[in-house]
Protein backbone atom coordinates (compact mmCIF):
# COMPACT_ATOMS: atom_id res chain seq x y z
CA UNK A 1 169.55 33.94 74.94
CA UNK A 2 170.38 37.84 75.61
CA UNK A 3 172.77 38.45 78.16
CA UNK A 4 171.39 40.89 79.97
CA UNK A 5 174.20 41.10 82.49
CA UNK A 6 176.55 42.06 79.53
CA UNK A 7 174.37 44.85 78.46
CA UNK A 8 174.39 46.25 82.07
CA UNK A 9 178.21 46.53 81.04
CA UNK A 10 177.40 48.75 78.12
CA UNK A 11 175.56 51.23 80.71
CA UNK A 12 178.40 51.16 83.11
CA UNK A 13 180.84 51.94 80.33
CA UNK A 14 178.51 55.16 79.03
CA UNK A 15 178.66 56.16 82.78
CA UNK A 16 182.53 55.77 82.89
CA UNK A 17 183.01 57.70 79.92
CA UNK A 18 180.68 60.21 80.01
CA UNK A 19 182.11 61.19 83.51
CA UNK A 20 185.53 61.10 81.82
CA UNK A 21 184.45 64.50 79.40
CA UNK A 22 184.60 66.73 82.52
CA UNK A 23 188.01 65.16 83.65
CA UNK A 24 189.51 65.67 80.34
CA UNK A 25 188.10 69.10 80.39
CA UNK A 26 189.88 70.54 82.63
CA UNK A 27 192.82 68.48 82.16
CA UNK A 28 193.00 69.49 78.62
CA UNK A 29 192.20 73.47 79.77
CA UNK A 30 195.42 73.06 81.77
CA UNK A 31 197.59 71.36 79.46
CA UNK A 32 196.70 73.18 75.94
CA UNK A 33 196.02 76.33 76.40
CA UNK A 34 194.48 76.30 72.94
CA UNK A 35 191.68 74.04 73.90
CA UNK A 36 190.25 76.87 76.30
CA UNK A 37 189.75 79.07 72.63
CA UNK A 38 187.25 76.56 71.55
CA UNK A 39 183.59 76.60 71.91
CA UNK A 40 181.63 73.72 73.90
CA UNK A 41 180.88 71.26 70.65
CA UNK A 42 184.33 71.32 69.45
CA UNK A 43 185.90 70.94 72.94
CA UNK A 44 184.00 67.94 73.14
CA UNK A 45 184.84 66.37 69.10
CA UNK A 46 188.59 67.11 70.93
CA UNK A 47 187.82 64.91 74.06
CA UNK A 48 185.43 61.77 72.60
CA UNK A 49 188.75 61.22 70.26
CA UNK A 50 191.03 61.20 72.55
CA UNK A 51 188.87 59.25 74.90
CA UNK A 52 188.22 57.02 71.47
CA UNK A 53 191.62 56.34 71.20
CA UNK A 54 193.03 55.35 74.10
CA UNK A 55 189.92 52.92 74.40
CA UNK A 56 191.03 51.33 71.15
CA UNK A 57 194.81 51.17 72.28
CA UNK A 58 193.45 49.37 75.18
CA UNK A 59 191.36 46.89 73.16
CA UNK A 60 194.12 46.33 70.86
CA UNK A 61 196.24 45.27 73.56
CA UNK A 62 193.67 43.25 74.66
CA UNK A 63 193.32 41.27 71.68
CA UNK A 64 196.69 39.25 71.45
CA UNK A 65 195.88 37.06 74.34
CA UNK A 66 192.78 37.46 73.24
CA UNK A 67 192.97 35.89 69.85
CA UNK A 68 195.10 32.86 71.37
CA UNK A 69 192.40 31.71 73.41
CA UNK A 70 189.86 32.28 70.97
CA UNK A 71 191.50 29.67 68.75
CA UNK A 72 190.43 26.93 71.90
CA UNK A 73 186.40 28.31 71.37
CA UNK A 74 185.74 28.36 74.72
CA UNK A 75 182.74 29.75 75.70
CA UNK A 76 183.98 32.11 78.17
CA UNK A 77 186.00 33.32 75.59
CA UNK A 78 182.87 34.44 73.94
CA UNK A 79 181.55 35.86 76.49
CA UNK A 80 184.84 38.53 77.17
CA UNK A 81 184.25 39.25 73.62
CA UNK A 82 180.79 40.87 74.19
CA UNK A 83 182.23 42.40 77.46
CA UNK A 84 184.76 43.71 75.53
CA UNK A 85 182.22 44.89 72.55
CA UNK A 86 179.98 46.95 75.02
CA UNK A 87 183.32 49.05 75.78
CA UNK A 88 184.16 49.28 72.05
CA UNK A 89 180.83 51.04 71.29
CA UNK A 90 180.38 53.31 74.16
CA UNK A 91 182.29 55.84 73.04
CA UNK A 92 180.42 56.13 70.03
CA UNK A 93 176.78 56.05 71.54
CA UNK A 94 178.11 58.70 74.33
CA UNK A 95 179.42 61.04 71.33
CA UNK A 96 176.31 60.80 69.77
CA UNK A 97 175.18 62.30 73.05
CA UNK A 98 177.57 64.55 73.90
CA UNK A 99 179.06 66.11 70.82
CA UNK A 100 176.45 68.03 68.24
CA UNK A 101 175.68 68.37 65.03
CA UNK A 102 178.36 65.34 63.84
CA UNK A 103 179.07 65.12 60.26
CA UNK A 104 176.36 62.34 58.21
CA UNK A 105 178.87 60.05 57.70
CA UNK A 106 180.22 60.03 61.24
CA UNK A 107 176.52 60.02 62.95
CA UNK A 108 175.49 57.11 60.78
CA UNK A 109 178.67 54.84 61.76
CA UNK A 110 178.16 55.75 65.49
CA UNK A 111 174.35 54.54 64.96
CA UNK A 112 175.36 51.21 63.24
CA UNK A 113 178.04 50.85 65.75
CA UNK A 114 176.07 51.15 68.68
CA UNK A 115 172.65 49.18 67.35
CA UNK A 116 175.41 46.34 66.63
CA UNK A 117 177.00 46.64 70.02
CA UNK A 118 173.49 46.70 72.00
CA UNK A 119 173.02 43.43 69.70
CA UNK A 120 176.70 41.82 71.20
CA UNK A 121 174.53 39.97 74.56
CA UNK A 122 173.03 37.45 71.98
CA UNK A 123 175.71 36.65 69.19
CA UNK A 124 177.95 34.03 68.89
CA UNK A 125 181.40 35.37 67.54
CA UNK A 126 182.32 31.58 66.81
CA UNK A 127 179.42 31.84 63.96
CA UNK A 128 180.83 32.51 60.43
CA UNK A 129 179.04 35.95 60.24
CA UNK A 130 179.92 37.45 63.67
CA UNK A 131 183.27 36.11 62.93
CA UNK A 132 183.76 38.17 60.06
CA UNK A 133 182.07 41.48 61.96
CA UNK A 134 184.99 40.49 64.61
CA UNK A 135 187.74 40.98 62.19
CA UNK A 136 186.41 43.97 61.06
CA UNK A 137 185.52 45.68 64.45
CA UNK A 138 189.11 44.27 65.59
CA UNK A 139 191.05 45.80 62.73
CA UNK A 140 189.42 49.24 63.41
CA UNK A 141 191.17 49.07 67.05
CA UNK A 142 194.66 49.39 65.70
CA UNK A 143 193.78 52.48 64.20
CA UNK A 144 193.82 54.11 67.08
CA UNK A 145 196.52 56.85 66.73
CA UNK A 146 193.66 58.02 64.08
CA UNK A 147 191.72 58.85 66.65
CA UNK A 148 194.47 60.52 68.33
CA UNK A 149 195.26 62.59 65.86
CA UNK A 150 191.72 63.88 65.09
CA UNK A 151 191.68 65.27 68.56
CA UNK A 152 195.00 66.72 68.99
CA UNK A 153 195.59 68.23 65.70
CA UNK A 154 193.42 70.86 67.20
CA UNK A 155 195.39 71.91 70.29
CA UNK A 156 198.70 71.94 68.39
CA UNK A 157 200.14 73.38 65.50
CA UNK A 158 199.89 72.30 61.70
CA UNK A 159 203.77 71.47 61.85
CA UNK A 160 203.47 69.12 65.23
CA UNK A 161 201.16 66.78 64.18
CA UNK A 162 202.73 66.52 60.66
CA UNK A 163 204.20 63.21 61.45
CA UNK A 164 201.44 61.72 63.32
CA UNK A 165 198.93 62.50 60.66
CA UNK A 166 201.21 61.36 57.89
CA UNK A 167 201.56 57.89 60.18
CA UNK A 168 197.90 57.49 60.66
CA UNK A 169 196.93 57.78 57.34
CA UNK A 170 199.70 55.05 56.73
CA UNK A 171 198.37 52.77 59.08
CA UNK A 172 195.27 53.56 58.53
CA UNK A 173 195.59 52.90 54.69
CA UNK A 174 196.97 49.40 55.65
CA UNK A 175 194.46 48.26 57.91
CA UNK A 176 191.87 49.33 55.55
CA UNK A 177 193.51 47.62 52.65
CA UNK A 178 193.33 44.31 54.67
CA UNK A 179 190.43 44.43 55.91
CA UNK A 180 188.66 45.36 52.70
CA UNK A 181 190.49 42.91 51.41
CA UNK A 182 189.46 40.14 53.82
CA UNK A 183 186.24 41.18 53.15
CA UNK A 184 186.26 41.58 48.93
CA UNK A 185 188.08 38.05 48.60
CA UNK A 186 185.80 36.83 51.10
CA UNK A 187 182.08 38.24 49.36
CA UNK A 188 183.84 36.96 45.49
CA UNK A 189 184.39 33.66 46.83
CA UNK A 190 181.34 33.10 48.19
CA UNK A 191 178.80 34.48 46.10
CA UNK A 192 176.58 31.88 44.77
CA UNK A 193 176.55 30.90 48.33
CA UNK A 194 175.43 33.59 50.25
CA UNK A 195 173.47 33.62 52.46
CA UNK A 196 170.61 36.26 54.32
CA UNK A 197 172.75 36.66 57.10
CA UNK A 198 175.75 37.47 55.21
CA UNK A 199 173.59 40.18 52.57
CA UNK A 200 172.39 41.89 56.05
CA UNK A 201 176.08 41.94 57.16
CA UNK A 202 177.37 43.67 54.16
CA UNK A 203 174.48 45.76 53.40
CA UNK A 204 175.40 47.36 57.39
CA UNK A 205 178.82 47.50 56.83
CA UNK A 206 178.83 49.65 53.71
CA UNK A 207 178.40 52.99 55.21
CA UNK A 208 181.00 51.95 58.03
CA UNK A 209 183.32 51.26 55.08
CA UNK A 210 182.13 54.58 53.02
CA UNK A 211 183.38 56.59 56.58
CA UNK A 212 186.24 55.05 56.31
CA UNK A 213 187.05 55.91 52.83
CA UNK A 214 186.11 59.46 53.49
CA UNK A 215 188.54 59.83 56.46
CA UNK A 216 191.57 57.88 54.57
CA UNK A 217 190.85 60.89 51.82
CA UNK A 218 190.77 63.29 55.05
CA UNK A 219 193.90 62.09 55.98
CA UNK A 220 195.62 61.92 52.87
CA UNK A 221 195.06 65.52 51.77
């Protein structure tokens, strides 16, 4: 059954964040003197980022207790999850909003990301598919000095943000490895037994994975 109560989360959390933008405006105008240069479209790329990634640092905080008492399978358990979920995509369906003319790639994740999410009030992350979209969506959240660093690199110079790009493309490189990984040994082992479910799962995850490639390459150059 669709929780509609859940999905009245996801509108709260577009509210929250999309009344965050002006906040961070003129936080930001204070603060970096830099961001004030930029137009309105690239002011807000800076800000959904940032925003992106402290959401994510949240989440991944979040997700040690988190993963103890999902190993009970309680329902309520569950039911955090998809709390948790409608937060996760926000961000993405209020950039699509706010920010113009994002790059294919990026426009197509936020789309897959928030059609999944607004699917989050009826699925069962104790099934074997939503399982494996939990890893994935759950590995993505430790990335979050990515995020981080795709804001800030604007409102500081080349030779600041050296480091932190240098240690996002590490991490980010590791978390993709495993959970490409994860998801390669999984699809070889089973595949004389897969199953609709599991072709629709991959088939949506591709261009997620395909972004991800593209900004590992991003990073690395």
């Amino acid at each position: 059954m669709y929780n509609y109560l859940i999905l009245s989360y996801y509108f709260v959390a577009c509210f929250l964040i999309n009344s965050f933008y002006e906040h961070f405006q003129k936080n930001l105008s204070v603060l970096y003197p830099k961001f004030n240069k930029y137009d309105d479209r690239r002011q807000k790329y800076i800000i959904k980022n940032i925003i992106k990634s402290n959401a994510l640092y949240a989440i991944s905080l979040l997700s040690f207790p988190m993963t103890i008492a999902y190993q009970y399978s309680l329902p309520e358990v569950n039911t955090l999850i998809q709390f948790v979920g409608m937060f996760y995509v926000a961000n993405d369906s209020v950039g699509l909003y706010k920010v113009k003319n994002l790059g294919p790639a990026t426009t197509l994740h936020h789309i897959i990301s928030t059609s999944l999410g607004l699917l989050t009030p009826v699925i069962n992350f104790y099934d074997p598919v939503p399982q494996m979209l939990l890893i994935y969506a759950l590995v993505a959240c430790y990335s979050y000095n990515v995020n981080y660093y795709l804001g800030i690199r604007f409102l500081k110079e080349r030779e600041e943000t050296k480091n932190l790009k240098n240690q996002a493309f590490m991490i980010y490189f590791l978390l993709c490895l495993c959970n490409f990984g994860y998801h390669g040994y999984w699809l070889y082992d089973n595949l004389n037994n897969l199953t609709n479910p599991h072709i629709i799962y991959y088939t949506v995850i591709t261009p997620l994975i395909y972004d991800d490639l593209k900004l590992l390459k991003f990073l690395y150059n």
